[in-house]
N, C-alpha and C. Protein backbone atom coordinates (compact mmCIF):
# COMPACT_ATOMS: atom_id res chain seq x y z
N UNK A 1 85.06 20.77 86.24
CA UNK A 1 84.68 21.87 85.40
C UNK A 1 85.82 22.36 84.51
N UNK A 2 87.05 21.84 85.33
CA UNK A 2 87.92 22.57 83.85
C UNK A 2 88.46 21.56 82.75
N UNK A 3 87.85 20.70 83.34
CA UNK A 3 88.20 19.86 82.26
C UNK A 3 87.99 19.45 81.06
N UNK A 4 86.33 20.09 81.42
CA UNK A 4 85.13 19.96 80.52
C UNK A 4 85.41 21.51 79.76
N UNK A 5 86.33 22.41 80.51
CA UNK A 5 85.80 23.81 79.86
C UNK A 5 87.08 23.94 78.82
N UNK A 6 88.16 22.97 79.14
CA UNK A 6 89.24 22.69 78.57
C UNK A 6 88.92 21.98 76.81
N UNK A 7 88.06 21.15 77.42
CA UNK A 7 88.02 20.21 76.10
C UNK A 7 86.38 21.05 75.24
N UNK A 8 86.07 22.18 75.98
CA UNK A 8 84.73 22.58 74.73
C UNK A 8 85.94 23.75 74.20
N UNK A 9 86.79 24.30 74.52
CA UNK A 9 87.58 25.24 73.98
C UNK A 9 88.43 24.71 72.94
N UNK A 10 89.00 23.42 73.40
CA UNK A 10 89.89 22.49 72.25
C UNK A 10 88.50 22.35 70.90
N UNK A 11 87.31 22.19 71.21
CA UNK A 11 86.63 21.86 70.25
C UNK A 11 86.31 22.89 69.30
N UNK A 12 86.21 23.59 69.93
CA UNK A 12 85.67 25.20 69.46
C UNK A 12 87.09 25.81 68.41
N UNK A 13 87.93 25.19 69.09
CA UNK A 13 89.23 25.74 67.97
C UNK A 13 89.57 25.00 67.37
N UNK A 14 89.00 23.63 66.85
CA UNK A 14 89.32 22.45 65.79
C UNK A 14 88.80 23.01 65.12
N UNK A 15 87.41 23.11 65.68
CA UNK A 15 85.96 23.34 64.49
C UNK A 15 86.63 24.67 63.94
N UNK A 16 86.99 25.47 64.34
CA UNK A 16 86.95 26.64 63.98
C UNK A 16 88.41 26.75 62.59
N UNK A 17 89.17 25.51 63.22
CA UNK A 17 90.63 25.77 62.34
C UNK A 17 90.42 25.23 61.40
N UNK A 18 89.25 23.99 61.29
CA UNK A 18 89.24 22.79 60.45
C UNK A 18 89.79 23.20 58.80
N UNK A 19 88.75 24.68 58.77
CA UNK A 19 88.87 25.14 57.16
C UNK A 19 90.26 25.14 56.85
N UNK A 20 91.53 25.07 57.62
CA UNK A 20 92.61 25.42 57.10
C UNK A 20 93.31 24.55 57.11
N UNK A 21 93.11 23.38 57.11
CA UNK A 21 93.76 21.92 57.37
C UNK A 21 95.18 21.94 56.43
N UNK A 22 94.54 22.68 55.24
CA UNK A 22 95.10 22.63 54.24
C UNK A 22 96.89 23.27 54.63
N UNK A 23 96.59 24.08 54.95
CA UNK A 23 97.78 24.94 55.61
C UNK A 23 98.34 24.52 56.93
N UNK A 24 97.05 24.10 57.76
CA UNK A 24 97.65 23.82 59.70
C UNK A 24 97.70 22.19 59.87
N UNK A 25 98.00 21.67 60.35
CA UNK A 25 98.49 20.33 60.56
C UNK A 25 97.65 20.07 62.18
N UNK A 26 96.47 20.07 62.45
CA UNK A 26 95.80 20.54 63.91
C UNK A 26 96.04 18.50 64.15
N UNK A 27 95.65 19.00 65.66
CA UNK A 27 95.87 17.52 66.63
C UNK A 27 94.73 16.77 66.56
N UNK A 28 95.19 15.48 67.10
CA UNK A 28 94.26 13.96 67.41
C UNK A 28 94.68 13.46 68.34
N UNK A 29 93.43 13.76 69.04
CA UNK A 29 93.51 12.38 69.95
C UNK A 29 93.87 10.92 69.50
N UNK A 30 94.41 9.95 69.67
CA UNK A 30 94.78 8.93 69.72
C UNK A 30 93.35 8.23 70.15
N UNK A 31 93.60 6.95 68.92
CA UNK A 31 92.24 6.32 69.33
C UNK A 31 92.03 5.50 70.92
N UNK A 32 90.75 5.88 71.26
CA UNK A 32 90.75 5.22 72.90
C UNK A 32 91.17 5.61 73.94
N UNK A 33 91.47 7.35 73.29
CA UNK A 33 91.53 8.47 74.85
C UNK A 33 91.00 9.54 74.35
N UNK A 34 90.72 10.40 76.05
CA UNK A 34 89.96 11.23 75.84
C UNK A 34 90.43 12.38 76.63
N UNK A 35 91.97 13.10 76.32
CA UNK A 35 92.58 13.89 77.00
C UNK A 35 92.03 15.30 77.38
N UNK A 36 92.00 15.56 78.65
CA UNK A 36 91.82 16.87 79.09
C UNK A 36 93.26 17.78 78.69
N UNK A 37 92.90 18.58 77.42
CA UNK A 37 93.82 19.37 76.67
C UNK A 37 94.40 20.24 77.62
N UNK A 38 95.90 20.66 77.42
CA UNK A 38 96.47 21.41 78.29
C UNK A 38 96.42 22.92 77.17
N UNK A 39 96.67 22.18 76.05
CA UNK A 39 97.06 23.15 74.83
C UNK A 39 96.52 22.94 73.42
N UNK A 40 96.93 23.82 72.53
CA UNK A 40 96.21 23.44 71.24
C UNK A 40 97.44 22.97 70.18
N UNK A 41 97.73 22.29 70.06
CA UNK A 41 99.33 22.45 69.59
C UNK A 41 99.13 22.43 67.68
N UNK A 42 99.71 23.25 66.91
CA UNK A 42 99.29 23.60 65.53
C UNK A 42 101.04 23.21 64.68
N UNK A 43 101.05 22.28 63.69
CA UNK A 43 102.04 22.61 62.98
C UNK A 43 102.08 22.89 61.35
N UNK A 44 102.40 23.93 61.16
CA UNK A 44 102.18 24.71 59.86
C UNK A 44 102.69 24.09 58.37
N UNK A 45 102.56 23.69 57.90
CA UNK A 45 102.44 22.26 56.91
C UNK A 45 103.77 23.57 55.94
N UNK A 46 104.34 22.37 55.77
CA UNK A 46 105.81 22.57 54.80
C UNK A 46 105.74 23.21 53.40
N UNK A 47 104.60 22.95 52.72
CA UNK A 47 103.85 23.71 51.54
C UNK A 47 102.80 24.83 52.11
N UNK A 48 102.93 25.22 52.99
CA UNK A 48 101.99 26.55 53.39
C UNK A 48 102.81 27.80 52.86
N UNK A 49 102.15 28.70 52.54
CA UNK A 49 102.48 30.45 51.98
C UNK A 49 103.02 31.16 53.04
N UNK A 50 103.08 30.45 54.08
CA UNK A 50 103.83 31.21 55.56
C UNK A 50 104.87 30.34 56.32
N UNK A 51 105.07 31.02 57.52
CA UNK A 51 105.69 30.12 58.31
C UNK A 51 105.40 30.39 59.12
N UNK A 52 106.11 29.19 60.63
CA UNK A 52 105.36 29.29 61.32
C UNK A 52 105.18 30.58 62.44
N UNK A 53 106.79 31.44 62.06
CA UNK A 53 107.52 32.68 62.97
C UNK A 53 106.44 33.94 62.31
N UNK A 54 105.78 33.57 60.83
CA UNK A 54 104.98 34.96 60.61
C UNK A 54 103.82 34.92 61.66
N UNK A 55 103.00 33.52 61.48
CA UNK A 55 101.97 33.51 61.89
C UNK A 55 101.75 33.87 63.42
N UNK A 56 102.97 33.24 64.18
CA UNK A 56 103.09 33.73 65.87
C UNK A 56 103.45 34.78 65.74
N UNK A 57 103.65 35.73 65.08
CA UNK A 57 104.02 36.89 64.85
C UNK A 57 102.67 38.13 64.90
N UNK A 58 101.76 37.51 64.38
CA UNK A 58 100.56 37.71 64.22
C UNK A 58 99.24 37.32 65.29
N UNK A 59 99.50 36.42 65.79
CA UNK A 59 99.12 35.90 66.60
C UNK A 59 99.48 37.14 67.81
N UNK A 60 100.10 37.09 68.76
CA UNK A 60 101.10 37.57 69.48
C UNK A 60 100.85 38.93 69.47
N UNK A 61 100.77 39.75 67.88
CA UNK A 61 100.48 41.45 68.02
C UNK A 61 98.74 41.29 68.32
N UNK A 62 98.53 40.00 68.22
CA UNK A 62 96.60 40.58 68.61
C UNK A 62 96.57 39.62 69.87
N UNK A 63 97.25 40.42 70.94
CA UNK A 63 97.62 39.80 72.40
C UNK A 63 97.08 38.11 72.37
N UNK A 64 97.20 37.31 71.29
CA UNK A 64 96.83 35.62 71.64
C UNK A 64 98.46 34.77 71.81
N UNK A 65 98.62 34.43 72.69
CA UNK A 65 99.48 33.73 73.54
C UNK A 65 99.69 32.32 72.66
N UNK A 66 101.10 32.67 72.64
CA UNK A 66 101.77 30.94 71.91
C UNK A 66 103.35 30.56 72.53
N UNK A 67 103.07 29.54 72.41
CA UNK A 67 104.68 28.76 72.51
C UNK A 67 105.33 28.30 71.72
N UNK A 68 106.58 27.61 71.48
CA UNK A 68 106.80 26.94 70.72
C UNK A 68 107.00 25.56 71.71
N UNK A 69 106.59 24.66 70.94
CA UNK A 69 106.81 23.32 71.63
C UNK A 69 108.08 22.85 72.00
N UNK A 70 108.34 22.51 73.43
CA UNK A 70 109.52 22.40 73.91
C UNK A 70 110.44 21.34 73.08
N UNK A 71 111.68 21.76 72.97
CA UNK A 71 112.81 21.31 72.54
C UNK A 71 112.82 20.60 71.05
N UNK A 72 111.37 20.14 70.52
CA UNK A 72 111.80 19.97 69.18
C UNK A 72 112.69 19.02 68.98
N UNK A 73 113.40 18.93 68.11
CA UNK A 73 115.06 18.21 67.37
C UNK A 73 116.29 18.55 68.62
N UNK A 74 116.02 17.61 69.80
CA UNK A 74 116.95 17.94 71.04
C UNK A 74 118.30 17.94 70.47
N UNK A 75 118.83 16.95 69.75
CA UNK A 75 120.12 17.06 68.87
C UNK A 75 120.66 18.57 68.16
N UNK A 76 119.88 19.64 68.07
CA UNK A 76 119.94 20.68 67.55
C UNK A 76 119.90 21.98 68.42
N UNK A 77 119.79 21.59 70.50
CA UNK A 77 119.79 22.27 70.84
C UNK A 77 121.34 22.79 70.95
N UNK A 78 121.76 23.88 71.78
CA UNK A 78 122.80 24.50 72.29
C UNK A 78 123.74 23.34 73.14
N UNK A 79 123.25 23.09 73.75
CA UNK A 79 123.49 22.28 74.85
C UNK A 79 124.75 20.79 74.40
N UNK A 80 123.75 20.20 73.23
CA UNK A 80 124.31 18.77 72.72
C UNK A 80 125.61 19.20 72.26
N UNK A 81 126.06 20.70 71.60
CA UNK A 81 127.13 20.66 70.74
C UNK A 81 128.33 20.25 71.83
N UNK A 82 128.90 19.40 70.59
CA UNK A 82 130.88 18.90 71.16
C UNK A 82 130.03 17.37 72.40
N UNK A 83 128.91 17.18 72.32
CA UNK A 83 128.72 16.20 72.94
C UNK A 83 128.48 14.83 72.36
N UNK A 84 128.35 13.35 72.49
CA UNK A 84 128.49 12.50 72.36
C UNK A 84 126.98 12.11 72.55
N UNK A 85 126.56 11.41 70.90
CA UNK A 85 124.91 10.74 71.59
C UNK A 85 125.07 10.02 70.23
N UNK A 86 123.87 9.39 70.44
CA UNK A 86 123.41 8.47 68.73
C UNK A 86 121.60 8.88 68.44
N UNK A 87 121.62 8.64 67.20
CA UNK A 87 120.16 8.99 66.73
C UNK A 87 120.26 7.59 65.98
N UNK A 88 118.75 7.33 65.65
CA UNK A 88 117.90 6.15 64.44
C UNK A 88 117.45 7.26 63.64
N UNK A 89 117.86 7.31 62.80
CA UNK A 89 116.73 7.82 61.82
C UNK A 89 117.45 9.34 61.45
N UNK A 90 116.40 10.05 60.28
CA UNK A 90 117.51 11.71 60.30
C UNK A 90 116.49 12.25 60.97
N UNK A 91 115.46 11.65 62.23
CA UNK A 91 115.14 13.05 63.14
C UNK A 91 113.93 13.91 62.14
N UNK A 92 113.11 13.49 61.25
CA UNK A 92 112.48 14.58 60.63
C UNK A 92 111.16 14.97 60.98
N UNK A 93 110.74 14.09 62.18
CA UNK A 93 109.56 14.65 62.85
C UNK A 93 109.83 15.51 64.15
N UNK A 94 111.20 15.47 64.48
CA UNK A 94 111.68 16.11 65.33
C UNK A 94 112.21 17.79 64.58
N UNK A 95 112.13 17.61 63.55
CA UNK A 95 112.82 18.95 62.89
C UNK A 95 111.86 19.69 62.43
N UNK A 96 110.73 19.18 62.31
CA UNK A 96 109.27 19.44 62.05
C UNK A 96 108.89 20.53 63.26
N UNK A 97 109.29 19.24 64.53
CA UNK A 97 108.18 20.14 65.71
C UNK A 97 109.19 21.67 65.70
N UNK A 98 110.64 21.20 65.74
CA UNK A 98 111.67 22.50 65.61
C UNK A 98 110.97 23.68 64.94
N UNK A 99 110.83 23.50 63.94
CA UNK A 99 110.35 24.34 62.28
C UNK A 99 109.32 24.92 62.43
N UNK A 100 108.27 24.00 62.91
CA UNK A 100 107.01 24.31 62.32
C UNK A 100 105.53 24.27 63.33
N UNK A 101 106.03 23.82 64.37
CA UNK A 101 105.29 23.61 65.81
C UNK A 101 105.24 24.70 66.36
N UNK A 102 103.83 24.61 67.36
CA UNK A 102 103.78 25.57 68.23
C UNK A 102 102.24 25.42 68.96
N UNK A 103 102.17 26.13 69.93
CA UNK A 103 100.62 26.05 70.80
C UNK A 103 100.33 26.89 71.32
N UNK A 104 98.57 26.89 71.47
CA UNK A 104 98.11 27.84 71.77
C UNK A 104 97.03 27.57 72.63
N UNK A 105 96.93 27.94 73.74
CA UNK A 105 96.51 27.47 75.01
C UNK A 105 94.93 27.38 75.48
N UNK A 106 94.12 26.32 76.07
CA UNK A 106 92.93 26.12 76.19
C UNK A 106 92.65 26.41 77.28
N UNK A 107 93.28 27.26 78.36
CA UNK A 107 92.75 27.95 79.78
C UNK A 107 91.33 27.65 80.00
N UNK A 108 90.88 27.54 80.83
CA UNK A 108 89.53 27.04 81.39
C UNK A 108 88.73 28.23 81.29
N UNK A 109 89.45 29.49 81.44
CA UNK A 109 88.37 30.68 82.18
C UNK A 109 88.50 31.59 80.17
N UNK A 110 88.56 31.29 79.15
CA UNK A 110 88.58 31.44 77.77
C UNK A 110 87.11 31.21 77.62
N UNK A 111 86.38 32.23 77.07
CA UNK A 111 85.02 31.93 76.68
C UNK A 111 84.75 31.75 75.19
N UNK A 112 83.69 31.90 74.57
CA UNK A 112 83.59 31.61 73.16
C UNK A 112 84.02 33.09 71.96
N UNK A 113 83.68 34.35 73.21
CA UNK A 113 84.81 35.50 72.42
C UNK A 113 85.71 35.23 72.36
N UNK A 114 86.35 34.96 73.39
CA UNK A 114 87.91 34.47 73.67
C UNK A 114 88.49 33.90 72.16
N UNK A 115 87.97 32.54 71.82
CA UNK A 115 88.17 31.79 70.88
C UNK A 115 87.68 32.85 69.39
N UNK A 116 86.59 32.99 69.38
CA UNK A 116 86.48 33.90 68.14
C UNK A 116 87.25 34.89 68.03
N UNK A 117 87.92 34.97 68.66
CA UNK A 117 88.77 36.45 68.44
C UNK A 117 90.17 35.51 67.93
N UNK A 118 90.43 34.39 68.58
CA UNK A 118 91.30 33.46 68.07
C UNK A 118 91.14 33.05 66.77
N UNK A 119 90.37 32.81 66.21
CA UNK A 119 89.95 32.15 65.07
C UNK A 119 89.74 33.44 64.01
N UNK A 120 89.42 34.38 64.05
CA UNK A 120 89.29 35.43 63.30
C UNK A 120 90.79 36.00 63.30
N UNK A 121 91.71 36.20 64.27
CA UNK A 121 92.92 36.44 63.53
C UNK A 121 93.58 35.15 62.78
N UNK A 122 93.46 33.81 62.78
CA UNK A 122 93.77 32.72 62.14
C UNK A 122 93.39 32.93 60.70
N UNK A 123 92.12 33.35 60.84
CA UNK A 123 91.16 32.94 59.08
C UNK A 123 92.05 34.49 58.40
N UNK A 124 92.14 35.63 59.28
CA UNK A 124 92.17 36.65 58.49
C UNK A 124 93.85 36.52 58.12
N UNK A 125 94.80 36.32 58.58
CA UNK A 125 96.16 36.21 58.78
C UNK A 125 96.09 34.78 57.23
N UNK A 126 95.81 33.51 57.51
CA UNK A 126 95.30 32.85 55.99
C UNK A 126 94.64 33.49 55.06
N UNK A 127 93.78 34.34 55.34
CA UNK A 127 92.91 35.23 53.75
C UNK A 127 94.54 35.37 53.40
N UNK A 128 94.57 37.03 54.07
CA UNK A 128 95.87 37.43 53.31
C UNK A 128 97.25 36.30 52.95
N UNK A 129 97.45 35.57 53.35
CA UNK A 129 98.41 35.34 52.87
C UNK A 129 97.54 34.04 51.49
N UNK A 130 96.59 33.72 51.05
CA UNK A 130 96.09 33.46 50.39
C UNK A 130 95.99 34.12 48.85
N UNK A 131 95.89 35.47 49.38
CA UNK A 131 95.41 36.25 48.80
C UNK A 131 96.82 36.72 48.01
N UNK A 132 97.97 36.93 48.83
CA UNK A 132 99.33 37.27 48.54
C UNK A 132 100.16 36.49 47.67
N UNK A 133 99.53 34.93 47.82
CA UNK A 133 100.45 34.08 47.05
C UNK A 133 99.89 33.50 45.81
């Protein structure tokens, strides 16, 4: 049951985000699975009118619960400085999740208010800043 109540909540907040693609960068399954979602994970596209610290900002004052996705660009934590490592590449999907990542959680016991109340501070938090820029 929560698995199922996991993945109608992930659906309910695709459908619901889809209109903003334009702005949110929302998830995929990978073809040929069918993951029981832990989270909703959103990254706020580099040409969006916001970022991603307004929007959890917003999020957050209308009590909806977010994270930021762990560690991001690990090369950029606290930790690595004065230390010794190698990278491929300049890291820019890693500086991405840093920047612009974050999630918002599909709890089992979340009903379809739950989510509409999610999705209505999403659309209204995009009006305005729509509207602003």
């Amino acid at each position: 049951g929560f698995i199922a109540a996991r993945r109608a909540n992930f659906g309910w907040l695709y459908d619901g985000l889809k209109p903003l693609e334009d702005v949110l960068l929302l998830p995929e399954a990978t073809d040929g699975s069918n993951p029981s979602w832990f989270g909703f994970p959103i990254t706020v596209r580099d040409d969006a009118s916001f970022t991603r610290d307004a929007l959890v900002r917003r999020l957050n004052a209308n009590r909806i619960g977010t994270r930021y996705l762990f560690g991001g660009n690990l090369v950029r934590q606290p930790y690595m400085s004065g230390r010794n490592f190698r990278t491929v590449g300049g890291l820019a999907n890693a500086q991405t999740v840093l920047e612009r990542t974050f999630w918002i959680g599909v709890y089992p016991g979340l009903g379809e208010a739950h989510i509409g109340h999610v999705l209505d501070v999403f659309n209204g938090f995009a009006g305005d800043k729509r509207k602003a820029g």
